[in-house]
Protein backbone atom coordinates (compact mmCIF):
# COMPACT_ATOMS: atom_id res chain seq x y z
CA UNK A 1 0.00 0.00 0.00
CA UNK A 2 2.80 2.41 0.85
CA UNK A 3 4.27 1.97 -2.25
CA UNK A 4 1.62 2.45 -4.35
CA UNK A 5 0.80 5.82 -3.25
CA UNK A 6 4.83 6.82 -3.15
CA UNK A 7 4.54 6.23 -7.20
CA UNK A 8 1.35 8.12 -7.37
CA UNK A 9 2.75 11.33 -5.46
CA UNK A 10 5.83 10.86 -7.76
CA UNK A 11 3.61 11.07 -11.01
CA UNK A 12 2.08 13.42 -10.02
CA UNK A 13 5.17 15.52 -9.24
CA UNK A 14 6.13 14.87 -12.99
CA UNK A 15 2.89 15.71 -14.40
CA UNK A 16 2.73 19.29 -12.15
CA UNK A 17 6.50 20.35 -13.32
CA UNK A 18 6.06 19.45 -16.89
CA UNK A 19 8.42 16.98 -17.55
CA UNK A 20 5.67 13.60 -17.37
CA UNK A 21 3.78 15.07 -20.50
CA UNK A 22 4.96 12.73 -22.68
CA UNK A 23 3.43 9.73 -20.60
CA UNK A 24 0.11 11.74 -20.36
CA UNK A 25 -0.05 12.07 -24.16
CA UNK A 26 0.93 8.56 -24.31
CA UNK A 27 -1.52 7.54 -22.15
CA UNK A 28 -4.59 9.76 -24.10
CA UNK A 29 -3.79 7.68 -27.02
CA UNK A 30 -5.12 4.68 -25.78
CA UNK A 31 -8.78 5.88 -25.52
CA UNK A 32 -11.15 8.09 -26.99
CA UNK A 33 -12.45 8.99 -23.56
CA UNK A 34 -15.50 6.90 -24.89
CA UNK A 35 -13.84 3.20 -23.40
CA UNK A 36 -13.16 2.79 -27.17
CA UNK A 37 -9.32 2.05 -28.14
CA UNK A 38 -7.64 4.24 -30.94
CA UNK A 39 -6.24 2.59 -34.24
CA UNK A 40 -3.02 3.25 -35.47
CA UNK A 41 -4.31 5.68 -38.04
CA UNK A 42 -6.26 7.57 -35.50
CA UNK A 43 -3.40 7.70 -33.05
CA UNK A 44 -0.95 9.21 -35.89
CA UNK A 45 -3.44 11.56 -37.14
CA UNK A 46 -4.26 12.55 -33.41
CA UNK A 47 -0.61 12.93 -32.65
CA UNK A 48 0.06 14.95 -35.99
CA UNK A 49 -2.89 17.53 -34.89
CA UNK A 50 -0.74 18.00 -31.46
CA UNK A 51 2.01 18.54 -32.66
CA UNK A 52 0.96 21.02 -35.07
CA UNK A 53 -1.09 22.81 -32.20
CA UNK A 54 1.97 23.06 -30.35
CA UNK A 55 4.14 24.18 -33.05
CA UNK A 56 1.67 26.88 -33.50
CA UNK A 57 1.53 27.69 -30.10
CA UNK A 58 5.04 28.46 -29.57
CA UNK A 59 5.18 30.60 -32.83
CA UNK A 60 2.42 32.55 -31.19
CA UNK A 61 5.19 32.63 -28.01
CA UNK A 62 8.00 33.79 -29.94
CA UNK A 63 5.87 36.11 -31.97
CA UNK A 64 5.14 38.01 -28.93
CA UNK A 65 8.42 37.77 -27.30
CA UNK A 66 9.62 39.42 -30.25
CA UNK A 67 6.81 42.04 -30.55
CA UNK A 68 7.69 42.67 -26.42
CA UNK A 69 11.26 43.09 -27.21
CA UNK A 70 10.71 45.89 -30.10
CA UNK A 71 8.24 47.54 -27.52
CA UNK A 72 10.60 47.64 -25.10
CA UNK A 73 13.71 48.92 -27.34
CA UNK A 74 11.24 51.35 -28.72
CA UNK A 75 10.07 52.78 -25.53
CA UNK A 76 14.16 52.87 -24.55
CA UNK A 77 15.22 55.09 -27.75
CA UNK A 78 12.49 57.39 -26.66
CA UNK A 79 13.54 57.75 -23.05
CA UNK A 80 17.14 58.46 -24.71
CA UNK A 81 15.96 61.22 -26.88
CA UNK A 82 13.81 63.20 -23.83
């Protein structure tokens, strides 16, 4: 009993600082959230639809960063020249 719960905390650490996601991907795959198991097509397509949602995502991340950055050089030259 104690060491089931010692590997639950544990996953659960991993899944709260990021670095279990690929096991909780990995584990999505299995089901539709219906009970019903996933082909091998439906797996690849899912997993091709995440990644491209996260490829997005972080050019939406680095867009920004970007856009922050010439904000804040912008707002800099302008203090200079007051």
């Amino acid at each position: 009993m104690a060491m089931r719960s010692v590997v639950s905390s544990s996953g659960v650490r991993r899944l709260m600082d990021g670095s279990g996601r690929s096991s909780v991907s990995g584990l999505r795959y299995f089901t539709d959230g219906k009970g019903r198991v996933l082909s091998e097509e439906e797996r690849a397509k899912e997993t091709v639809y995440i990644q491209k949602m996260e490829r997005e995502r972080m050019e939406k991340a680095k867009l920004k960063a970007e856009r922050e950055k010439a904000d804040k050089q912008k707002a800099e030259e302008e203090a200079h020249k007051s």
